[in-house]
PDB file of N, CA and C in Angstrom:
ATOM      1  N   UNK A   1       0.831  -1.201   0.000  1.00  0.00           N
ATOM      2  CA  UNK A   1       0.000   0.000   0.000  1.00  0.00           C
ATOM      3  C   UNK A   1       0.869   1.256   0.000  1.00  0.00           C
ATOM      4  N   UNK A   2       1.945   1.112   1.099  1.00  0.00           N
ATOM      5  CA  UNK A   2       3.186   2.601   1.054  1.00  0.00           C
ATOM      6  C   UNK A   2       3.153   2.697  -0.418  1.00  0.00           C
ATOM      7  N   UNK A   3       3.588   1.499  -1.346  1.00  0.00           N
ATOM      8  CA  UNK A   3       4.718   1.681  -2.499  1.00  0.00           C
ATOM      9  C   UNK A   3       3.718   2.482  -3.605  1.00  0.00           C
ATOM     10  N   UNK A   4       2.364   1.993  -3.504  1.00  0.00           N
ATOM     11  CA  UNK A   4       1.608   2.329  -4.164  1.00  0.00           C
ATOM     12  C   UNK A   4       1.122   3.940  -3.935  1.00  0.00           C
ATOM     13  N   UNK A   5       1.389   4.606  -2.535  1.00  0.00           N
ATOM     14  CA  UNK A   5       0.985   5.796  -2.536  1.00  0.00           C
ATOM     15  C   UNK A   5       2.520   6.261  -2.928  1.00  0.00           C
ATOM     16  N   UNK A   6       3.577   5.907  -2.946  1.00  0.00           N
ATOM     17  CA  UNK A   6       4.735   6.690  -3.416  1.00  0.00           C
ATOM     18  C   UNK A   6       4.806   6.822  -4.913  1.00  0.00           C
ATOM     19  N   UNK A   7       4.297   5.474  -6.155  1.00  0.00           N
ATOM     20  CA  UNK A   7       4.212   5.701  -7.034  1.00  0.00           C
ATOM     21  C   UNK A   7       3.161   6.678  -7.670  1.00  0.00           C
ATOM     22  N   UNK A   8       1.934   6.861  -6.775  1.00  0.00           N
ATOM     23  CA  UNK A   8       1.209   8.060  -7.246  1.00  0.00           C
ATOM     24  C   UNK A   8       1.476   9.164  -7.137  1.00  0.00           C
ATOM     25  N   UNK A   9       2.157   9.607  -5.924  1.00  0.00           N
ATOM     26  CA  UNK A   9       2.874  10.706  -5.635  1.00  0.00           C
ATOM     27  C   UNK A   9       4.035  10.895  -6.881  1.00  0.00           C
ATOM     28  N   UNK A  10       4.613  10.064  -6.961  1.00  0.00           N
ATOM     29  CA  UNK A  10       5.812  10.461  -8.608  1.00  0.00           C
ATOM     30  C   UNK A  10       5.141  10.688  -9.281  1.00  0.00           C
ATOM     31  N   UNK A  11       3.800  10.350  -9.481  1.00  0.00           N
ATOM     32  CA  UNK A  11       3.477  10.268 -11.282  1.00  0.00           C
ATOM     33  C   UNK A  11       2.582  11.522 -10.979  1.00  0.00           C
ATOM     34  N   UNK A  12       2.260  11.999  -9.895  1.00  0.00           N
ATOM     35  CA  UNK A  12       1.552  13.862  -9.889  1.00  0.00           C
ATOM     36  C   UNK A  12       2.551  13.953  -9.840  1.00  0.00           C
ATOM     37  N   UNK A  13       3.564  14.232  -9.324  1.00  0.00           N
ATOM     38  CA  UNK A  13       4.908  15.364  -9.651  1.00  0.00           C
ATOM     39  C   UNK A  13       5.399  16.144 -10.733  1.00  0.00           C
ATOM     40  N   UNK A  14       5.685  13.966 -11.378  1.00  0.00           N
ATOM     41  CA  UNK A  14       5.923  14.041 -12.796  1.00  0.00           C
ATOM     42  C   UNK A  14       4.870  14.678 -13.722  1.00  0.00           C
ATOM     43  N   UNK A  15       4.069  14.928 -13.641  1.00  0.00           N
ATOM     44  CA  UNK A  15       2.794  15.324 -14.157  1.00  0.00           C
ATOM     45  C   UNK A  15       3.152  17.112 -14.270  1.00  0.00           C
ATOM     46  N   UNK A  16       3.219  17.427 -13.101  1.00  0.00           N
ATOM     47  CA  UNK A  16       2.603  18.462 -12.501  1.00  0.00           C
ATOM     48  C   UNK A  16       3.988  18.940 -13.189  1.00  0.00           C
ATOM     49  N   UNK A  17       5.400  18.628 -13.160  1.00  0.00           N
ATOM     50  CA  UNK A  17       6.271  19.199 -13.779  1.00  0.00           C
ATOM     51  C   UNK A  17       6.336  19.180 -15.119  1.00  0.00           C
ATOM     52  N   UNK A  18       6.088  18.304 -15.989  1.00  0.00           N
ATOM     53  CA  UNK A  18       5.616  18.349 -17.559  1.00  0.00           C
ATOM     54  C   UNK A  18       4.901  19.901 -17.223  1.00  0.00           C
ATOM     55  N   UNK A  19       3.805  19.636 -17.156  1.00  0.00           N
ATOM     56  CA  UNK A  19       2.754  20.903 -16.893  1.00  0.00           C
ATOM     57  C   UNK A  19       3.379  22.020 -16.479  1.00  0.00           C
ATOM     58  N   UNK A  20       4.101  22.194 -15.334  1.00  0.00           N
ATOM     59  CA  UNK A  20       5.317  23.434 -15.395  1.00  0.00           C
ATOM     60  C   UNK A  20       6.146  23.802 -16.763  1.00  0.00           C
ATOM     61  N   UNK A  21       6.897  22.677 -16.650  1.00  0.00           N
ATOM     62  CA  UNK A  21       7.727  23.401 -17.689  1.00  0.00           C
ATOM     63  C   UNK A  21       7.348  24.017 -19.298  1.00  0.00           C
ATOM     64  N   UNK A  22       6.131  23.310 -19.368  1.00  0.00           N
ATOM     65  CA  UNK A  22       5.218  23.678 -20.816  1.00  0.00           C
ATOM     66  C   UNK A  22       4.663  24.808 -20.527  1.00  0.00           C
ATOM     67  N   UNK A  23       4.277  25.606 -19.350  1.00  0.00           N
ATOM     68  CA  UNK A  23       3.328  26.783 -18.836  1.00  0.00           C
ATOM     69  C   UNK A  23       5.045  27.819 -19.195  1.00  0.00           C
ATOM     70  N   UNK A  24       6.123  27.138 -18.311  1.00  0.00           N
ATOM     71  CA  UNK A  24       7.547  27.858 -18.492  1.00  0.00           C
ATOM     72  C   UNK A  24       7.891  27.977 -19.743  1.00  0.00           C
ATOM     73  N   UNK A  25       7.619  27.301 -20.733  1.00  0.00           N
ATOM     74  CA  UNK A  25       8.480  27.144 -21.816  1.00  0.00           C
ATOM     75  C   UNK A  25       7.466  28.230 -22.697  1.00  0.00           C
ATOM     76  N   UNK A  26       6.130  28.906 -22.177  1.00  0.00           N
ATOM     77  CA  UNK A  26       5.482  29.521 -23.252  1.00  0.00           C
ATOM     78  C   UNK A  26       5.952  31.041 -22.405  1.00  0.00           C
ATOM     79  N   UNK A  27       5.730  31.304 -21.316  1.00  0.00           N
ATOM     80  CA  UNK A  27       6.076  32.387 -20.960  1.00  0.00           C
ATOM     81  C   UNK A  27       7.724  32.851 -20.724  1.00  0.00           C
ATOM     82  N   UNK A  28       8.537  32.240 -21.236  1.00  0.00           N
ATOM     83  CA  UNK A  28       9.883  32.259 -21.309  1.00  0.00           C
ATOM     84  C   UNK A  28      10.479  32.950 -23.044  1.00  0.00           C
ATOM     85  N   UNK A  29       9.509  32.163 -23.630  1.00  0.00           N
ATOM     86  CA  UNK A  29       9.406  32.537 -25.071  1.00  0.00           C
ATOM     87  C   UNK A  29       8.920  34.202 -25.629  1.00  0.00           C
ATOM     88  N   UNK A  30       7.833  34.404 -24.736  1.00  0.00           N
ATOM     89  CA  UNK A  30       7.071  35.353 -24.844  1.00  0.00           C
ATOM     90  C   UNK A  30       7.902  36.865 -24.300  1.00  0.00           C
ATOM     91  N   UNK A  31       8.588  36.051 -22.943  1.00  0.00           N
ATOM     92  CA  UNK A  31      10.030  37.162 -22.162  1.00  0.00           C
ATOM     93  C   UNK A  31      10.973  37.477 -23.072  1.00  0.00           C
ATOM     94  N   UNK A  32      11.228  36.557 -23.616  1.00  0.00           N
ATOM     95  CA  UNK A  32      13.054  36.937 -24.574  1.00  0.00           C
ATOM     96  C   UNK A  32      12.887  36.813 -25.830  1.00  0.00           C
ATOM     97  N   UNK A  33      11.386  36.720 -26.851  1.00  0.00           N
ATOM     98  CA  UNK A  33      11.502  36.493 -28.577  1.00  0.00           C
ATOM     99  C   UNK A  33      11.939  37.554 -29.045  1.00  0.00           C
ATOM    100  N   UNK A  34      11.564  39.280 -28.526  1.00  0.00           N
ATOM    101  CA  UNK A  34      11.527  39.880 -29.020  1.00  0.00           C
ATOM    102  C   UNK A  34      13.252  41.115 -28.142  1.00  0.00           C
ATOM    103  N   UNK A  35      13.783  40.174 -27.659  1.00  0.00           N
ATOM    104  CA  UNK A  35      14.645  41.013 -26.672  1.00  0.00           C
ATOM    105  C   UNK A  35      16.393  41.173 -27.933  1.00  0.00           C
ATOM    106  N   UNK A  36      16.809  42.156 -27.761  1.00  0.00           N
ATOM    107  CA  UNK A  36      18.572  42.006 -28.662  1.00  0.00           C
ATOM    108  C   UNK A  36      19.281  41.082 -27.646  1.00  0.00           C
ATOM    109  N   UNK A  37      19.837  39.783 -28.239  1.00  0.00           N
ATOM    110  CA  UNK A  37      20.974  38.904 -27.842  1.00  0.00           C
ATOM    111  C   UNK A  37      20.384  37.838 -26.618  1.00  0.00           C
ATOM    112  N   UNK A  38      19.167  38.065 -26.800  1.00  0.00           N
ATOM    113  CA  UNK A  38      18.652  36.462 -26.600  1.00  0.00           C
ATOM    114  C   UNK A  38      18.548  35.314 -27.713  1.00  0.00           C
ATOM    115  N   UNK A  39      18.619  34.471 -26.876  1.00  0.00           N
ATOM    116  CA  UNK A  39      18.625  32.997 -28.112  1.00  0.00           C
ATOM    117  C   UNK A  39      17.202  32.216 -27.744  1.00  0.00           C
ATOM    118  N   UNK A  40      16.669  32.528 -27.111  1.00  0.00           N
ATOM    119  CA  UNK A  40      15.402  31.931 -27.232  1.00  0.00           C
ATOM    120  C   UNK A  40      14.244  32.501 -27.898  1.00  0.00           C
ATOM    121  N   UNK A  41      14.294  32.454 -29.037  1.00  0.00           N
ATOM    122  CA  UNK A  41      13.567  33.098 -30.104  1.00  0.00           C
ATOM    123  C   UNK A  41      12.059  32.294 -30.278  1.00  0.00           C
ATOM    124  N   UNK A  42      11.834  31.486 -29.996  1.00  0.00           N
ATOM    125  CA  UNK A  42      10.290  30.765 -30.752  1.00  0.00           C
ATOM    126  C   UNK A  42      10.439  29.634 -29.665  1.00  0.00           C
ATOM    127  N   UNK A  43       8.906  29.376 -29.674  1.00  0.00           N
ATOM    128  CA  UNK A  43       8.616  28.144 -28.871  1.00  0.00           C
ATOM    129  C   UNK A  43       9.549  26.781 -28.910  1.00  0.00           C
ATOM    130  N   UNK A  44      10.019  26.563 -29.626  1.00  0.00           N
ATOM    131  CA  UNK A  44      10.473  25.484 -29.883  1.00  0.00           C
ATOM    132  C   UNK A  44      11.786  25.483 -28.890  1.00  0.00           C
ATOM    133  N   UNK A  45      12.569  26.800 -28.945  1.00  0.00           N
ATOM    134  CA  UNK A  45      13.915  27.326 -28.484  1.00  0.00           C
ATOM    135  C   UNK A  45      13.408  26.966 -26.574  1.00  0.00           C
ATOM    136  N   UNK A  46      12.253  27.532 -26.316  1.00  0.00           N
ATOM    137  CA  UNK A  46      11.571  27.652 -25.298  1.00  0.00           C
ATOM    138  C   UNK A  46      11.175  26.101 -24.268  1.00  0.00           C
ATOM    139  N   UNK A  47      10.835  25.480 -24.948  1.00  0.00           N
ATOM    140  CA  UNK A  47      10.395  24.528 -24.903  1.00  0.00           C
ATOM    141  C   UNK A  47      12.007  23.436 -24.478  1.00  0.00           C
ATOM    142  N   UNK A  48      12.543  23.751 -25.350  1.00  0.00           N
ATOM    143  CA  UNK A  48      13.969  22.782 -25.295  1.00  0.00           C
ATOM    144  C   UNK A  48      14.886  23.720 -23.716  1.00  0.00           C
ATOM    145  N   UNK A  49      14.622  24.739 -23.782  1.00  0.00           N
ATOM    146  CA  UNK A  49      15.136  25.001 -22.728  1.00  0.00           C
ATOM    147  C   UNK A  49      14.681  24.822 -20.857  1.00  0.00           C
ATOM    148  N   UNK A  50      13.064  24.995 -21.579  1.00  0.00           N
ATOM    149  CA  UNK A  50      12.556  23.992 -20.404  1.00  0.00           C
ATOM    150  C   UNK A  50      12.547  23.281 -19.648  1.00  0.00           C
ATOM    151  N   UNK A  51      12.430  22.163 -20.392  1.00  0.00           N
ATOM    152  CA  UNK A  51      12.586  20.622 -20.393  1.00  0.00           C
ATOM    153  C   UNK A  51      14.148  20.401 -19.847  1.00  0.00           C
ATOM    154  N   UNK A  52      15.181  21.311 -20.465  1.00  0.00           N
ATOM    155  CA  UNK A  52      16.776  20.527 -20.197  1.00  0.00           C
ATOM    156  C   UNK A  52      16.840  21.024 -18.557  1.00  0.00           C
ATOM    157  N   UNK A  53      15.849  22.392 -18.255  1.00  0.00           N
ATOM    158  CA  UNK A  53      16.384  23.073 -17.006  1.00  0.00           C
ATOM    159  C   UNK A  53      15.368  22.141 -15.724  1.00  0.00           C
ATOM    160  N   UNK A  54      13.893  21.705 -16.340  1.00  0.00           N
ATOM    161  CA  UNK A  54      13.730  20.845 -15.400  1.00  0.00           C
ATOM    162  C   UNK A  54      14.200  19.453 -14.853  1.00  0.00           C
ATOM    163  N   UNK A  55      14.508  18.975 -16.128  1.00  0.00           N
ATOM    164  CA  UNK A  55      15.091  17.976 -15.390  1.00  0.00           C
ATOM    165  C   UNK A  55      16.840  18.120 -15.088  1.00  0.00           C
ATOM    166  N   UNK A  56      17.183  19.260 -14.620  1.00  0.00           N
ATOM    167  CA  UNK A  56      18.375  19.771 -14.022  1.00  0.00           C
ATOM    168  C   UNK A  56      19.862  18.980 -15.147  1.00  0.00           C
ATOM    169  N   UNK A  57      19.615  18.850 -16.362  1.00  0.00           N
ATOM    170  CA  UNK A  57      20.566  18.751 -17.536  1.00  0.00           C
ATOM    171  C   UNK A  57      21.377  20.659 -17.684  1.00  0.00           C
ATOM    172  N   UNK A  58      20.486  21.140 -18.358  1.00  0.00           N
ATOM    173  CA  UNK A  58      20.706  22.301 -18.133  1.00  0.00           C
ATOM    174  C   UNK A  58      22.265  22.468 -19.151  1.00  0.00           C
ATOM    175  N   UNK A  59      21.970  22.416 -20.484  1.00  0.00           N
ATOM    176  CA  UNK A  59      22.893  22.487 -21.553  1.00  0.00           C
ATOM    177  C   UNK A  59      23.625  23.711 -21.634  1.00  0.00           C
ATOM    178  N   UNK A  60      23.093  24.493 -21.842  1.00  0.00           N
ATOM    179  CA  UNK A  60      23.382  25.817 -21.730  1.00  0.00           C
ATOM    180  C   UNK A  60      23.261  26.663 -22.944  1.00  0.00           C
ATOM    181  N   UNK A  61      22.739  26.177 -24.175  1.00  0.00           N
ATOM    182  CA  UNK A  61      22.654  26.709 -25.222  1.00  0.00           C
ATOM    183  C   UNK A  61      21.668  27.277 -25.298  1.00  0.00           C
ATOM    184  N   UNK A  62      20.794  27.341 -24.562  1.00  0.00           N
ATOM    185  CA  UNK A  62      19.815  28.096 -24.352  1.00  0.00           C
ATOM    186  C   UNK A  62      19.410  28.702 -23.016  1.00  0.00           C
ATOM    187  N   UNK A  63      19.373  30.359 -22.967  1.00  0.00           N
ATOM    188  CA  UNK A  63      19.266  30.690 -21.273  1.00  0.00           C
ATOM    189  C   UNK A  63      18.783  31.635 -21.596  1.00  0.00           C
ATOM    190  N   UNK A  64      17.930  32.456 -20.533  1.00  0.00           N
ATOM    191  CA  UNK A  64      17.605  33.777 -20.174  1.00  0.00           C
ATOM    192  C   UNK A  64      18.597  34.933 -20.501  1.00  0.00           C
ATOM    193  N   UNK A  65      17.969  35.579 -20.714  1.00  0.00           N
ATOM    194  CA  UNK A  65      19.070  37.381 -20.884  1.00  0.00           C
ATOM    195  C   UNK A  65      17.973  38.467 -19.906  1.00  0.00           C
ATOM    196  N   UNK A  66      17.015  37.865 -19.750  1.00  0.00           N
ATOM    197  CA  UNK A  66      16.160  39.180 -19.032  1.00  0.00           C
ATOM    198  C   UNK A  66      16.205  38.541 -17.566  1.00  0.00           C
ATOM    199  N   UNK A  67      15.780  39.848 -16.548  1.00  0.00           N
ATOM    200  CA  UNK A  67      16.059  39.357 -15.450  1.00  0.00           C
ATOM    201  C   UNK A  67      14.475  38.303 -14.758  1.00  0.00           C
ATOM    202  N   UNK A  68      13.562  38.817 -15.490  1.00  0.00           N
ATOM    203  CA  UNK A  68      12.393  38.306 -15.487  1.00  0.00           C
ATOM    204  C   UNK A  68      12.274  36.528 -15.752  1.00  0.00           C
ATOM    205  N   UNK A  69      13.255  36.453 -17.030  1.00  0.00           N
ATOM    206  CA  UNK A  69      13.533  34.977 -17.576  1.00  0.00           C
ATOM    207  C   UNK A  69      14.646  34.413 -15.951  1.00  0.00           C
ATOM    208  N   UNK A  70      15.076  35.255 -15.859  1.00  0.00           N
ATOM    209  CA  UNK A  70      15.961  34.385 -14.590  1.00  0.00           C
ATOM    210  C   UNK A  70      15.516  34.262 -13.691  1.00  0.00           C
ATOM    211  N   UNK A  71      13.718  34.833 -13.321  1.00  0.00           N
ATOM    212  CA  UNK A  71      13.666  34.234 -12.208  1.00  0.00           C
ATOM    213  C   UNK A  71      12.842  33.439 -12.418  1.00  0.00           C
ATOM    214  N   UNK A  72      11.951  33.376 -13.633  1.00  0.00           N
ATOM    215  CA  UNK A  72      11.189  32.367 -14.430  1.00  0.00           C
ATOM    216  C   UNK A  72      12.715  30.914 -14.316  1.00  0.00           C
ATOM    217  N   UNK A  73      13.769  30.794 -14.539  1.00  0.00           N
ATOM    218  CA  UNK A  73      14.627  29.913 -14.612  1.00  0.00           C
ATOM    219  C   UNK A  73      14.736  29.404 -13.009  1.00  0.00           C
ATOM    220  N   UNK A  74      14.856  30.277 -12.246  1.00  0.00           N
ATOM    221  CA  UNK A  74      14.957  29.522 -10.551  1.00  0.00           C
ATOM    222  C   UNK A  74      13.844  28.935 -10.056  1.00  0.00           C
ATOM    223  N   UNK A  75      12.952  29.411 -10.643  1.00  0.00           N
ATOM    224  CA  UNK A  75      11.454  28.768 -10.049  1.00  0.00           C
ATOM    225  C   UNK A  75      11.296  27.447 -10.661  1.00  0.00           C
ATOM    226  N   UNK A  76      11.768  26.897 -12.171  1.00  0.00           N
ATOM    227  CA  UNK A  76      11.799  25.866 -12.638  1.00  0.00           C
ATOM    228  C   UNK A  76      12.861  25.012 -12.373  1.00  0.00           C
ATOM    229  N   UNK A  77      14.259  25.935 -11.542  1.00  0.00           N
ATOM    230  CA  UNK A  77      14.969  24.782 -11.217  1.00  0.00           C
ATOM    231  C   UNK A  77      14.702  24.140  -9.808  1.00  0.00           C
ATOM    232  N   UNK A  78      13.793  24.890  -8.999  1.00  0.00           N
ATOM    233  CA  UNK A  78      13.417  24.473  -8.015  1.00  0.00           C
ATOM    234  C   UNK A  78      12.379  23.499  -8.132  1.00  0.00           C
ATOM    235  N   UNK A  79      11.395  23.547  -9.116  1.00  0.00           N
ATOM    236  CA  UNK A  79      10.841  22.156  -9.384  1.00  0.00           C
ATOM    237  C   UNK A  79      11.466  20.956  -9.908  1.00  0.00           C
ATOM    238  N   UNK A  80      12.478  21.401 -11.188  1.00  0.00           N
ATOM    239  CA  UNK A  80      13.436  20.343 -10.987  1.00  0.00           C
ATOM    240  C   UNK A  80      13.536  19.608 -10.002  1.00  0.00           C
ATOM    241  N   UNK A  81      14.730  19.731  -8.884  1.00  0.00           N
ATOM    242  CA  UNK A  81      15.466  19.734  -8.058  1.00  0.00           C
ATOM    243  C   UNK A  81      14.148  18.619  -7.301  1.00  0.00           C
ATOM    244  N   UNK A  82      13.149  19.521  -7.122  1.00  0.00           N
ATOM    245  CA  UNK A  82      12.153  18.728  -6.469  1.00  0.00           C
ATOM    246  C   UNK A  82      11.551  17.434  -6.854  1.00  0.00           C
ATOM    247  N   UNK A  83      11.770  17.488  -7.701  1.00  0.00           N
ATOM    248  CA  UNK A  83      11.189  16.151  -9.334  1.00  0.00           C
ATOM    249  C   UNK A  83      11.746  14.848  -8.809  1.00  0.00           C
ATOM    250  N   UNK A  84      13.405  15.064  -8.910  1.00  0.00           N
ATOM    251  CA  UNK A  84      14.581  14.426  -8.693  1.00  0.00           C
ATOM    252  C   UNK A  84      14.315  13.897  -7.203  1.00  0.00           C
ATOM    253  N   UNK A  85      14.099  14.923  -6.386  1.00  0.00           N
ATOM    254  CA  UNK A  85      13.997  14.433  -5.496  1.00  0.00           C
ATOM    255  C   UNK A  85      12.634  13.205  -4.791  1.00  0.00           C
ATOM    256  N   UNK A  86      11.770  13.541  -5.465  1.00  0.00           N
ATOM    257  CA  UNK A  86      10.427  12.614  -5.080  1.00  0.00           C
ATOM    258  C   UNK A  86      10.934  11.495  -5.737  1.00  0.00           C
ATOM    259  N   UNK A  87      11.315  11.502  -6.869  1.00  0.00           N
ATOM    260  CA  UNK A  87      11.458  10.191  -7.530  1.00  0.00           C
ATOM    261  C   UNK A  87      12.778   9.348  -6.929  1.00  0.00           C
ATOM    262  N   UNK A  88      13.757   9.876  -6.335  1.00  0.00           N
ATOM    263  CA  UNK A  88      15.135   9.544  -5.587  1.00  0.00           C
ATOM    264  C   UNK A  88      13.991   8.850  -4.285  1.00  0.00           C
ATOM    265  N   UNK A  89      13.244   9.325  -3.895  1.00  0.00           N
ATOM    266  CA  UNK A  89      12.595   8.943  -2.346  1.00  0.00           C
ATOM    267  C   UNK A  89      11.872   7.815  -2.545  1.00  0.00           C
ATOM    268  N   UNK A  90      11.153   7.898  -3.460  1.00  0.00           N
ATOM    269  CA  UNK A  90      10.199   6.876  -3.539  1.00  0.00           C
ATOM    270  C   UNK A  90      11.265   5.650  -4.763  1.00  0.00           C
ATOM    271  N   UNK A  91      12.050   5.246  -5.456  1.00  0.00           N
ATOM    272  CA  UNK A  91      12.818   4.597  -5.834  1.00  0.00           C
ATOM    273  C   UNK A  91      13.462   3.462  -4.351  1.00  0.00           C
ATOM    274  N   UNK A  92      14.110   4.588  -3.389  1.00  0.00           N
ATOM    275  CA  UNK A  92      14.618   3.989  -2.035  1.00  0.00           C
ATOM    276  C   UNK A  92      13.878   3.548  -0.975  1.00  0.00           C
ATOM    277  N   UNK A  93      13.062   4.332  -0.823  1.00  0.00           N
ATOM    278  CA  UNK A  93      11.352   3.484  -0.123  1.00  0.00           C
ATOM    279  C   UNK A  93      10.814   2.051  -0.994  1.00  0.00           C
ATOM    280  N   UNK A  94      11.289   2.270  -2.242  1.00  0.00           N
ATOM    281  CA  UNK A  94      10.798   0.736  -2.814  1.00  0.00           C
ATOM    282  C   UNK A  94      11.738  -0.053  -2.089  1.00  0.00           C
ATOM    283  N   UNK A  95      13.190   0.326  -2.399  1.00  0.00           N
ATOM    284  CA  UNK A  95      13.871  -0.263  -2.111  1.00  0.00           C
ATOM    285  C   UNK A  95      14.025  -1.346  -0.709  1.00  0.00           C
ATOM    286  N   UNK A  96      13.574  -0.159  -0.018  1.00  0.00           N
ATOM    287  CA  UNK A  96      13.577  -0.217   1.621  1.00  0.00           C
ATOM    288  C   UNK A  96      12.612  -1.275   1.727  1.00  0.00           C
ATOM    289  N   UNK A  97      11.458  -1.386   1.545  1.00  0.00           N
ATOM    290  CA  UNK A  97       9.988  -2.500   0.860  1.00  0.00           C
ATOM    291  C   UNK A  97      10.622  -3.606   0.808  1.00  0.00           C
ATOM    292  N   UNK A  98      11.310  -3.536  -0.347  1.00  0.00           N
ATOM    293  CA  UNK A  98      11.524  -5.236  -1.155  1.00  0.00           C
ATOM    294  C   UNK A  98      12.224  -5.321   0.264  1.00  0.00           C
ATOM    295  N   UNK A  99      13.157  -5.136   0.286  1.00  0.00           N
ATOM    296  CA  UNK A  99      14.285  -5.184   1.699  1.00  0.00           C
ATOM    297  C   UNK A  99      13.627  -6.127   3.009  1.00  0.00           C
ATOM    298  N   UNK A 100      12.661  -4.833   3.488  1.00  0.00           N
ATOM    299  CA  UNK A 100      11.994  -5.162   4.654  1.00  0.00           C
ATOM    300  C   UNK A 100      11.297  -6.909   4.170  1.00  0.00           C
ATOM    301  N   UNK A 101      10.642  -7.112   3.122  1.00  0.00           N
ATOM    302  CA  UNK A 101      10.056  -8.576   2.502  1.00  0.00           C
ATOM    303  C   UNK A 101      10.813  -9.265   2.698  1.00  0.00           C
ATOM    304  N   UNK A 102      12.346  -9.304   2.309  1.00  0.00           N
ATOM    305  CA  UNK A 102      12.844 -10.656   2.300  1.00  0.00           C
ATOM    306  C   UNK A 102      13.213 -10.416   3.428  1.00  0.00           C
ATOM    307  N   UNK A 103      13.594  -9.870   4.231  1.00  0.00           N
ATOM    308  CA  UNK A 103      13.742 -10.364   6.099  1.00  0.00           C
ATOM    309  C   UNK A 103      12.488 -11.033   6.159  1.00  0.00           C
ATOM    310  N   UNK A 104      11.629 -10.740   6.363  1.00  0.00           N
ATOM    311  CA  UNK A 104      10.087 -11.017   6.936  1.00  0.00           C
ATOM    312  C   UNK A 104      10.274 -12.536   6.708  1.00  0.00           C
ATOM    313  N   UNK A 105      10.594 -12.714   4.835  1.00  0.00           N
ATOM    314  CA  UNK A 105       9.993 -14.621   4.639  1.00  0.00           C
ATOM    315  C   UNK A 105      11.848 -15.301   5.052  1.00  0.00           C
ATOM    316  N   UNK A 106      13.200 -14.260   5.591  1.00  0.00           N
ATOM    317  CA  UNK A 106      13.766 -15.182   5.224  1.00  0.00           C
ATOM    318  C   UNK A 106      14.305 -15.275   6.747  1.00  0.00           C
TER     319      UNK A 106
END
């Protein structure tokens, strides 16, 4: 029953961060298309930068130039960060599970 409320808990996270970073990746676009010596020009640019910053890859070929985009960027690396982390917890709580089972039958 735990393992099963930890895997629902990942999969809203995971959810809920898709859903971030797509809400991020349109208003990030909208901050810097029209700015001199930004590189995030069109959704697509937006979108890829998203995605690399939530799940804390974070390439670098694509970043903020406005200060607005940078704090649009900390707020998504803090869901990152958080992502990583639910799914790190509940991975080791499985772990901890199977664990606790084979003591029990052995």
């Amino acid at each position: 029953v735990a393992i099963g409320r930890q895997i629902a808990i990942t999969v809203k996270v995971f959810i809920t961060s898709i859903f971030i970073a797509y809400v991020a990746a349109v208003q990030i676009t909208i901050l810097e298309r029209d700015i001199d010596g930004s590189n995030i020009k069109n959704f697509s640019d937006g979108f890829w930068w998203a995605f690399t910053t939530v799940t804390t890859v974070g390439y670098g070929d694509k970043y903020p130039t406005t200060t607005e985009g940078r704090f649009l960027a900390v707020a998504l690396m803090i869901v990152g960060i958080s992502l990583i982390g639910v799914i790190t917890a509940s991975v080791a709580a499985w772990f901890v599970k199977m664990s606790a089972n084979e003591n029990v039958r052995g």
